[in-house]
N, C-alpha and C. Protein backbone atom coordinates (compact mmCIF):
# COMPACT_ATOMS: atom_id res chain seq x y z
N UNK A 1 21.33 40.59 -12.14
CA UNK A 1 20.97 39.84 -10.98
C UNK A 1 20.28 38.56 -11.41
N UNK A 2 20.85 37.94 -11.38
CA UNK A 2 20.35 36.44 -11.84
C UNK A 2 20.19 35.34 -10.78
N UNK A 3 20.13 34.37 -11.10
CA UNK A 3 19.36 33.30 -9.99
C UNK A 3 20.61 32.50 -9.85
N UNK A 4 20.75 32.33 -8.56
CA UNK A 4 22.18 31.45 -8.43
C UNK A 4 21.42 29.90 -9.01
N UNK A 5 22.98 28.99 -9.51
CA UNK A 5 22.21 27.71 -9.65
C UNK A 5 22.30 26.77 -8.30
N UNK A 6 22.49 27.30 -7.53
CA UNK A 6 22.72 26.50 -6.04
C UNK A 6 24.53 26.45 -5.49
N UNK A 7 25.15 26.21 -6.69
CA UNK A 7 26.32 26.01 -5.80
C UNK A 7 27.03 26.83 -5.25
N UNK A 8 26.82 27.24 -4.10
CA UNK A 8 27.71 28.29 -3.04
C UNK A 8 29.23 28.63 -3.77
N UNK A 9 29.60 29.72 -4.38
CA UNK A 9 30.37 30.35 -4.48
C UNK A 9 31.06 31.38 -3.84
N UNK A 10 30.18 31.30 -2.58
CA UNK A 10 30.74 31.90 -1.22
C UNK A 10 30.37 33.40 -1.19
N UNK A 11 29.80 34.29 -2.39
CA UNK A 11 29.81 35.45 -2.54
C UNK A 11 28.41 35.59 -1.92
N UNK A 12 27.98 37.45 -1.18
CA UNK A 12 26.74 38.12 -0.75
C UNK A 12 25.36 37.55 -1.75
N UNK A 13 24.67 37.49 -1.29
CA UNK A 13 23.44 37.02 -2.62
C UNK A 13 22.46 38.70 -2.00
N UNK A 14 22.40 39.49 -3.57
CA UNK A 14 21.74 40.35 -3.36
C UNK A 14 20.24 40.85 -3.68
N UNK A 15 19.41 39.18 -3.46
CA UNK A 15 18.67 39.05 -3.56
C UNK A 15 17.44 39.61 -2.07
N UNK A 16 16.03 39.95 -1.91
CA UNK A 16 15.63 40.60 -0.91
C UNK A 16 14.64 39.02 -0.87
N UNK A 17 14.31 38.43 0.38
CA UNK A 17 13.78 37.56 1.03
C UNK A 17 12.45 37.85 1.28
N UNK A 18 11.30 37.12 0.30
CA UNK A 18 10.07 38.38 0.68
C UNK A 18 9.44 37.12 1.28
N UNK A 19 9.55 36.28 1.83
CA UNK A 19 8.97 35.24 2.54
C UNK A 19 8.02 35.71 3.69
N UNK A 20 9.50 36.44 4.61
CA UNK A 20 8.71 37.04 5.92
C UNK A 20 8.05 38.25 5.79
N UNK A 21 7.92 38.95 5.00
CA UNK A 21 7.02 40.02 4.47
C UNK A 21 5.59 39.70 4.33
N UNK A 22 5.62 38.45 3.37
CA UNK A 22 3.97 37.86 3.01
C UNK A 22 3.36 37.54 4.61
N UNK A 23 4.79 36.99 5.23
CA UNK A 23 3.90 36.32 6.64
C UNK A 23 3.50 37.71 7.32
N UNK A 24 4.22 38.42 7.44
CA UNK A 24 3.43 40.12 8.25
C UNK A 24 2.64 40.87 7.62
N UNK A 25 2.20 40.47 6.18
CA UNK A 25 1.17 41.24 5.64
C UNK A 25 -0.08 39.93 5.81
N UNK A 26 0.03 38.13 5.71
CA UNK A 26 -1.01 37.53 6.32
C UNK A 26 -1.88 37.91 7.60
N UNK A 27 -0.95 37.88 8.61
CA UNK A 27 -0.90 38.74 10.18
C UNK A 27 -2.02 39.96 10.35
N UNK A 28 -1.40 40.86 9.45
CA UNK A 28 -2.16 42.23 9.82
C UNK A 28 -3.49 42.13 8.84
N UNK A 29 -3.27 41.56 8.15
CA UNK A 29 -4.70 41.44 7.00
C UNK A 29 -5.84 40.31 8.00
N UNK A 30 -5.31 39.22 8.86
CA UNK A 30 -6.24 38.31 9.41
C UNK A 30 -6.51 39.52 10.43
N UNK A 31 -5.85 40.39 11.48
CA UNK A 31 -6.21 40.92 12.62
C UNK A 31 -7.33 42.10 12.42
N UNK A 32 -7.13 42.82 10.88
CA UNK A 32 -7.86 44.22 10.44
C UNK A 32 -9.43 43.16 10.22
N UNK A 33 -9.33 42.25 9.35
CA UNK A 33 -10.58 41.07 9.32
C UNK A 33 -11.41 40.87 10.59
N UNK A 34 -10.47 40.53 11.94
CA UNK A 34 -11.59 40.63 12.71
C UNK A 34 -11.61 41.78 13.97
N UNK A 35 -10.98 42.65 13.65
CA UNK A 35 -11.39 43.60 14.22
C UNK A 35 -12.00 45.12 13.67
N UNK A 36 -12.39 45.12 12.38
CA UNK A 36 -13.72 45.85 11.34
C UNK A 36 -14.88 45.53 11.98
N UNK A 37 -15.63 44.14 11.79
CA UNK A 37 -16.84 43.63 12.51
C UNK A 37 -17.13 44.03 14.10
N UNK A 38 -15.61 43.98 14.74
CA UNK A 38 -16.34 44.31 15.85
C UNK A 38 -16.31 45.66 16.31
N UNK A 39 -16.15 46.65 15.36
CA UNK A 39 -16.45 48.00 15.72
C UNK A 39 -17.71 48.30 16.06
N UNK A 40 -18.49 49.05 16.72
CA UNK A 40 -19.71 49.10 17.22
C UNK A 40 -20.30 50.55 16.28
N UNK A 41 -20.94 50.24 15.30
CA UNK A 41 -21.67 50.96 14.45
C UNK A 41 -23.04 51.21 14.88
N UNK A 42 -23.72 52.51 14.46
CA UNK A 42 -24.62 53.27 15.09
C UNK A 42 -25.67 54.10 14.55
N UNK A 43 -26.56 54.48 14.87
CA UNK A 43 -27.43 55.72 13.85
C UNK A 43 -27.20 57.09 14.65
N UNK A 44 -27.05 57.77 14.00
CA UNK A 44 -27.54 59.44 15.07
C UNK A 44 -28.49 59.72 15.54
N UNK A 45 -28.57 59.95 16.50
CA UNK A 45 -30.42 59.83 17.12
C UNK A 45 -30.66 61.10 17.55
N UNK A 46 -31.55 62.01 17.59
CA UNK A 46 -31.74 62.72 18.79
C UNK A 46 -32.82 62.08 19.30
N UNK A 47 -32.23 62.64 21.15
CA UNK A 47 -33.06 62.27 22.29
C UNK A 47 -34.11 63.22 22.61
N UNK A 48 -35.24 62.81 22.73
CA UNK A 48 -36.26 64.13 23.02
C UNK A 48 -35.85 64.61 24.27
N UNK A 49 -35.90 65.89 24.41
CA UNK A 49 -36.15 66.39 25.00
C UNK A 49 -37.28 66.82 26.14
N UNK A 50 -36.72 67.02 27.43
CA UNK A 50 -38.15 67.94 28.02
C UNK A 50 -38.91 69.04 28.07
N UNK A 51 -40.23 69.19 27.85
CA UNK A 51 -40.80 70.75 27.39
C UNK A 51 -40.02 71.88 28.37
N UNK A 52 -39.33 72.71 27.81
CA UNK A 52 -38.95 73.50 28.66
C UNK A 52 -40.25 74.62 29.32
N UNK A 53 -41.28 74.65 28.82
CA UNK A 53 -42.29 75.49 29.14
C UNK A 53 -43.43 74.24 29.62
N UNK A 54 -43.54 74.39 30.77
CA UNK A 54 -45.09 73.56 31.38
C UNK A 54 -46.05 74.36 31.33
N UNK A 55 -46.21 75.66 31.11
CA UNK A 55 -47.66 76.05 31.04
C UNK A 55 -48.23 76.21 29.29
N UNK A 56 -48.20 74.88 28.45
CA UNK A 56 -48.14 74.93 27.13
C UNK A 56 -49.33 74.06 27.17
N UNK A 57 -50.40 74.59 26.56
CA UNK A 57 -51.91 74.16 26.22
C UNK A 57 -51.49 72.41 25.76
N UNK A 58 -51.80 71.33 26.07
CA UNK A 58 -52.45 70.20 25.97
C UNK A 58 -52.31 70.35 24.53
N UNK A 59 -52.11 69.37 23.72
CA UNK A 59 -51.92 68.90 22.48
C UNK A 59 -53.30 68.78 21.92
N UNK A 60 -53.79 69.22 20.70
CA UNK A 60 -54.89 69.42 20.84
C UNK A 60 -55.46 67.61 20.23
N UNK A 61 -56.94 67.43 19.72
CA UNK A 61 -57.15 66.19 19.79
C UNK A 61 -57.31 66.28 18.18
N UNK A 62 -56.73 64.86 18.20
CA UNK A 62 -56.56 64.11 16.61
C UNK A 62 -57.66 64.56 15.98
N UNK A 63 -57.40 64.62 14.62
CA UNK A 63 -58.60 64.69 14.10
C UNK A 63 -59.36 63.41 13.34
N UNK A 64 -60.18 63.22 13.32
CA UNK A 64 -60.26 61.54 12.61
C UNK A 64 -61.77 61.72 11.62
N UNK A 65 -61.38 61.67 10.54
CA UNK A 65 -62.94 61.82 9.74
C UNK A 65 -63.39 60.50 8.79
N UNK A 66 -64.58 59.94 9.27
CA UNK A 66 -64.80 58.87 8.99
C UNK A 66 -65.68 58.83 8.01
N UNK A 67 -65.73 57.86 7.17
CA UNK A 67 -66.62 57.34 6.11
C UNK A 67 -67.05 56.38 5.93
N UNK A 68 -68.73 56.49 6.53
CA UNK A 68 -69.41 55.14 6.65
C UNK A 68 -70.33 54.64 6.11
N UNK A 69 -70.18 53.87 5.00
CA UNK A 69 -71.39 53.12 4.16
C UNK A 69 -72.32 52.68 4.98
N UNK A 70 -73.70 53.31 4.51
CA UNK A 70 -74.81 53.42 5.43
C UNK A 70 -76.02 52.31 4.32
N UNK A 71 -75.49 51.91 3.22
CA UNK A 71 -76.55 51.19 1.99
C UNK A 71 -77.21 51.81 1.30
N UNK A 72 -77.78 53.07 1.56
CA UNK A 72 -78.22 54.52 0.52
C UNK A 72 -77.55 54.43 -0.46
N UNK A 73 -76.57 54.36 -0.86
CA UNK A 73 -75.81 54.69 -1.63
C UNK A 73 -74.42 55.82 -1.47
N UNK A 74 -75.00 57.04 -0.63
CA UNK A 74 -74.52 57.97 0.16
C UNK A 74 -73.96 57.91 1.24
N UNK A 75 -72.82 58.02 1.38
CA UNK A 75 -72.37 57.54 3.24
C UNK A 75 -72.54 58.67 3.86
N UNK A 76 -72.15 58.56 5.12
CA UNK A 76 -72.36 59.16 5.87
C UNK A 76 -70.97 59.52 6.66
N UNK A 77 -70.83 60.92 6.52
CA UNK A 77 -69.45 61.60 7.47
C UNK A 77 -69.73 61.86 9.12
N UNK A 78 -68.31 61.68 9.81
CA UNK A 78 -68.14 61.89 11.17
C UNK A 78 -66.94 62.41 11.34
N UNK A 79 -67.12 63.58 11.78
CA UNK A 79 -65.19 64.40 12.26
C UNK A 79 -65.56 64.09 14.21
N UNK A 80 -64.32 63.04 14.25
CA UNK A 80 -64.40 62.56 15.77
C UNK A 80 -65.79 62.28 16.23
N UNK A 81 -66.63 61.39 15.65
CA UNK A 81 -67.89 61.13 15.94
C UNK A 81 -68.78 61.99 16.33
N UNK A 82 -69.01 62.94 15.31
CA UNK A 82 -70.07 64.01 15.04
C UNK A 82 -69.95 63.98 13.81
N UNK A 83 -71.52 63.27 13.69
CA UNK A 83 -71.70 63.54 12.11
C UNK A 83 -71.98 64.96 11.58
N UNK A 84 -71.94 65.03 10.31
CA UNK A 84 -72.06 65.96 9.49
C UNK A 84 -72.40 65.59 8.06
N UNK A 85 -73.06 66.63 7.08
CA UNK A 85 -73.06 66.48 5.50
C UNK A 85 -72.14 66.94 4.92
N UNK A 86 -72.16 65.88 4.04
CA UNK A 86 -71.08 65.96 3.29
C UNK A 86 -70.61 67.32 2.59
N UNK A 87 -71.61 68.43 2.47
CA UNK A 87 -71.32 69.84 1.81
C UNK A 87 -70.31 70.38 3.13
N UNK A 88 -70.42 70.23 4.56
CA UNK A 88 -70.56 70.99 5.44
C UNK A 88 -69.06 70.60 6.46
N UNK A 89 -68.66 69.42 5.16
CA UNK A 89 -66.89 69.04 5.91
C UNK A 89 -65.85 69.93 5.72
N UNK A 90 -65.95 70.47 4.66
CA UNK A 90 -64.93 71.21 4.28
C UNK A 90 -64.69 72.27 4.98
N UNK A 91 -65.85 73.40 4.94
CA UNK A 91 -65.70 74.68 5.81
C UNK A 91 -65.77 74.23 7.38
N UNK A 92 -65.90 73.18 8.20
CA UNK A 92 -65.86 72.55 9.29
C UNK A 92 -63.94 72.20 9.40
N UNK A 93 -63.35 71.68 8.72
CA UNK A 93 -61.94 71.08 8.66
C UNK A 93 -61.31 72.66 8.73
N UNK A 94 -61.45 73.41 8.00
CA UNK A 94 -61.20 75.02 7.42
C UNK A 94 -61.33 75.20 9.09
N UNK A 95 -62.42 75.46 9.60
CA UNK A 95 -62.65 75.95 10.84
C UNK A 95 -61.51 75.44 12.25
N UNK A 96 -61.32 74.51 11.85
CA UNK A 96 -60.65 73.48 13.04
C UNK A 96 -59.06 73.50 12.89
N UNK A 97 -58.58 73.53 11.35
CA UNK A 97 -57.58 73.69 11.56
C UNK A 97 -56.92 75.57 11.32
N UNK A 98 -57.79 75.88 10.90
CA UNK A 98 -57.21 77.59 10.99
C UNK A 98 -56.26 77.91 12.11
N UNK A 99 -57.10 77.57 13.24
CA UNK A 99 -55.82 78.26 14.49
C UNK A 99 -54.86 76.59 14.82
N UNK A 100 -54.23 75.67 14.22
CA UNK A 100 -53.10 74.71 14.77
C UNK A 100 -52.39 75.32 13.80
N UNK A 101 -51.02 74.79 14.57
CA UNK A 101 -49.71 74.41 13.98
C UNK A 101 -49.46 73.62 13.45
N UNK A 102 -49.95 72.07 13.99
CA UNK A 102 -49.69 70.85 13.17
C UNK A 102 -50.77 70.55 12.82
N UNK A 103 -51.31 70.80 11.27
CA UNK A 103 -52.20 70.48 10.45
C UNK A 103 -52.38 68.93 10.31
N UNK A 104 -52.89 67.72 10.51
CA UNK A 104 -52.69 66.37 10.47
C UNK A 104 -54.34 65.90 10.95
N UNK A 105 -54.28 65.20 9.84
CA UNK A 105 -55.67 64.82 9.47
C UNK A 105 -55.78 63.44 9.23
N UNK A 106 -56.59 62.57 10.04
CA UNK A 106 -56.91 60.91 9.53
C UNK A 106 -57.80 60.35 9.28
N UNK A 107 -57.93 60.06 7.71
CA UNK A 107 -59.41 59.36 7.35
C UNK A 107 -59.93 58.20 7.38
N UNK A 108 -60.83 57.54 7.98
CA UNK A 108 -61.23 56.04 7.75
C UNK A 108 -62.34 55.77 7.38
N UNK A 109 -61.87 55.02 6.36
CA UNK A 109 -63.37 54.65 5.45
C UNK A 109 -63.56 53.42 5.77
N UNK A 110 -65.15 53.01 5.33
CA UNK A 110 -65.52 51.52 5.35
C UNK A 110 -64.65 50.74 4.41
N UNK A 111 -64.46 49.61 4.29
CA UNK A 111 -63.88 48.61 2.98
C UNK A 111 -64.99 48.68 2.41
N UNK A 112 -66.00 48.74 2.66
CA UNK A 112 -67.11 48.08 1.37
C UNK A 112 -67.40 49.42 0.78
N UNK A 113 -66.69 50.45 0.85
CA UNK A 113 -67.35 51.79 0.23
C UNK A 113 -65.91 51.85 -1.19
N UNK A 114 -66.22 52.39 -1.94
CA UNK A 114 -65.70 53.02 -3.34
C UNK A 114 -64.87 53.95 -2.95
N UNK A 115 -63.26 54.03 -3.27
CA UNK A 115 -62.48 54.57 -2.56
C UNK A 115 -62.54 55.92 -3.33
N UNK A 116 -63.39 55.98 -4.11
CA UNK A 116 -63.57 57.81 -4.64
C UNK A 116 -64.55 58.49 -3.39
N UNK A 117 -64.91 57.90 -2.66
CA UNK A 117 -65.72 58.46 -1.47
C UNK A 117 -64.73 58.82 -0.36
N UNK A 118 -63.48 58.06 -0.42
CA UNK A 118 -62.51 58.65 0.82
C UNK A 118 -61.68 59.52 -0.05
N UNK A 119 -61.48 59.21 -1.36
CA UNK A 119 -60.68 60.71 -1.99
C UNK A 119 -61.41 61.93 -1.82
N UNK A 120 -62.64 61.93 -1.64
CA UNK A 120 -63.30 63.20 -1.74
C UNK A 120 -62.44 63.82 -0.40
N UNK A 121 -62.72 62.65 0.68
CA UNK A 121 -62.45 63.42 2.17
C UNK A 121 -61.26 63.83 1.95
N UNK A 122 -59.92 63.06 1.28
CA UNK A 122 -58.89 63.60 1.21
C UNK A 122 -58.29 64.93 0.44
N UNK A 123 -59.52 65.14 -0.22
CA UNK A 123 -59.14 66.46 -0.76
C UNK A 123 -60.35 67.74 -0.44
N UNK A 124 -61.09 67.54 0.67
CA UNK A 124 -61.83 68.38 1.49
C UNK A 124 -60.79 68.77 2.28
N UNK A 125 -59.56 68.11 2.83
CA UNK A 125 -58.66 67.82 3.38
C UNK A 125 -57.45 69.21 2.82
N UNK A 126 -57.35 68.96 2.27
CA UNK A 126 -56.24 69.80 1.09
C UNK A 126 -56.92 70.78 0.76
N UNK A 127 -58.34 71.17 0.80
CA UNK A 127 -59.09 72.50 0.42
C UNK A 127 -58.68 73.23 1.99
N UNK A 128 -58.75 72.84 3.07
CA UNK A 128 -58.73 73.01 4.00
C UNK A 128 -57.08 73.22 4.57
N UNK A 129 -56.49 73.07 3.82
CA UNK A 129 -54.90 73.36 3.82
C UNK A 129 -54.18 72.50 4.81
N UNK A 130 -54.51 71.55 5.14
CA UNK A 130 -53.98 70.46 6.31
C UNK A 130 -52.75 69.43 5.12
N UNK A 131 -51.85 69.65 6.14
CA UNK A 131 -50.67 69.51 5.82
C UNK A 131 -49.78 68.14 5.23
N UNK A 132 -50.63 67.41 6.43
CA UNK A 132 -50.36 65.89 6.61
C UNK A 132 -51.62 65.11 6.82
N UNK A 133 -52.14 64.20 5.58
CA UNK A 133 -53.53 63.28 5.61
C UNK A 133 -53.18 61.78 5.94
N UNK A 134 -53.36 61.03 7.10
CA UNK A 134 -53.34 59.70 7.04
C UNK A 134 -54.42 59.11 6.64
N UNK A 135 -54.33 57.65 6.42
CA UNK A 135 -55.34 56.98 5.89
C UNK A 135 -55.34 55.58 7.69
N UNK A 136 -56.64 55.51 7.79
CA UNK A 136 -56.33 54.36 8.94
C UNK A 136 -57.19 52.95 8.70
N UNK A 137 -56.49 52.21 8.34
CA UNK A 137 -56.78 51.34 7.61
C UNK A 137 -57.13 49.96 8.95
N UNK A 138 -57.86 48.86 8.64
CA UNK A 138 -58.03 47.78 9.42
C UNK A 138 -56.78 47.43 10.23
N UNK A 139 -55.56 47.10 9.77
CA UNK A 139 -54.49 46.77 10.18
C UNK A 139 -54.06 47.79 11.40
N UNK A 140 -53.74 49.22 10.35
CA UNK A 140 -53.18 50.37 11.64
C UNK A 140 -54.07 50.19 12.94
N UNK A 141 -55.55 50.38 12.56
CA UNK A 141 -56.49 50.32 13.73
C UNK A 141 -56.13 48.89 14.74
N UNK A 142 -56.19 47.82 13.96
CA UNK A 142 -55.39 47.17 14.93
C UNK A 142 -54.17 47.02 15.71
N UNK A 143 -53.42 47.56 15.22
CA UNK A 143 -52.28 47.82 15.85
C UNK A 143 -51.04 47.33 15.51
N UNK A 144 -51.65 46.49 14.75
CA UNK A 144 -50.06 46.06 14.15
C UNK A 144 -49.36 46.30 12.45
């Protein structure tokens, strides 16, 4: 199968014409291009739900244990603004969370205090078997 040199010898040319081929594979390659993008892509969400039980005790209240440089040297602890000594957090946290389900605990310390003074709380925290410890920092407290 060789290449005619042009001059019509009148015979079938059994050559295949891929001209209009390229043009229907341009076609479907420009149309798949813009219709990919506009598929509408998504996350899986679940939707909460409503409590199926209304007579279910009130969520109980956050816990928030604070650490406040007082200039002693020694700060001073508060679980939800009741102070306490510092010996007397642990078996107090122990106490509070024994009967929950969701163990979740949030500490806020001063900035000007030595952050080995909020590790302590965070692992009075963990003696106390609480599950989940936040830290609430200037920013979170503000809100953004």
């Amino acid at each position: 199968m060789g290449m005619g040199g042009g001059g019509g010898t009148g015979h079938a040319m059994s050559e295949i014409n891929v001209t209009p081929l390229i043009d229907v594979l341009l076609v479907l390659l420009i149309i798949f291009m813009v219709i990919v993008p506009v598929t509408p892509k998504g996350l899986s969400t679940l939707i909460p739900q409503p409590p199926k039980d209304n007579s279910a005790p009130p969520p109980a209240q956050t816990i928030v244990v604070q650490v406040i440089a007082n200039g002693a040297g020694e700060p001073s602890y508060k679980i939800n603004d009741t102070a306490f000594n510092k010996t007397e957090i642990e078996p107090k946290l122990a106490e509070i969370f024994a009967t929950r389900q969701e163990k979740v605990m949030f500490v806020k310390g001063d900035a000007s205090l030595d952050f080995r003074k909020v590790a302590e709380v965070i692992d009075f925290g963990h003696q106390a078997d609480v599950d989940n410890i936040g830290l609430i920092t200037p920013r979170v407290e503000a809100g953004q």
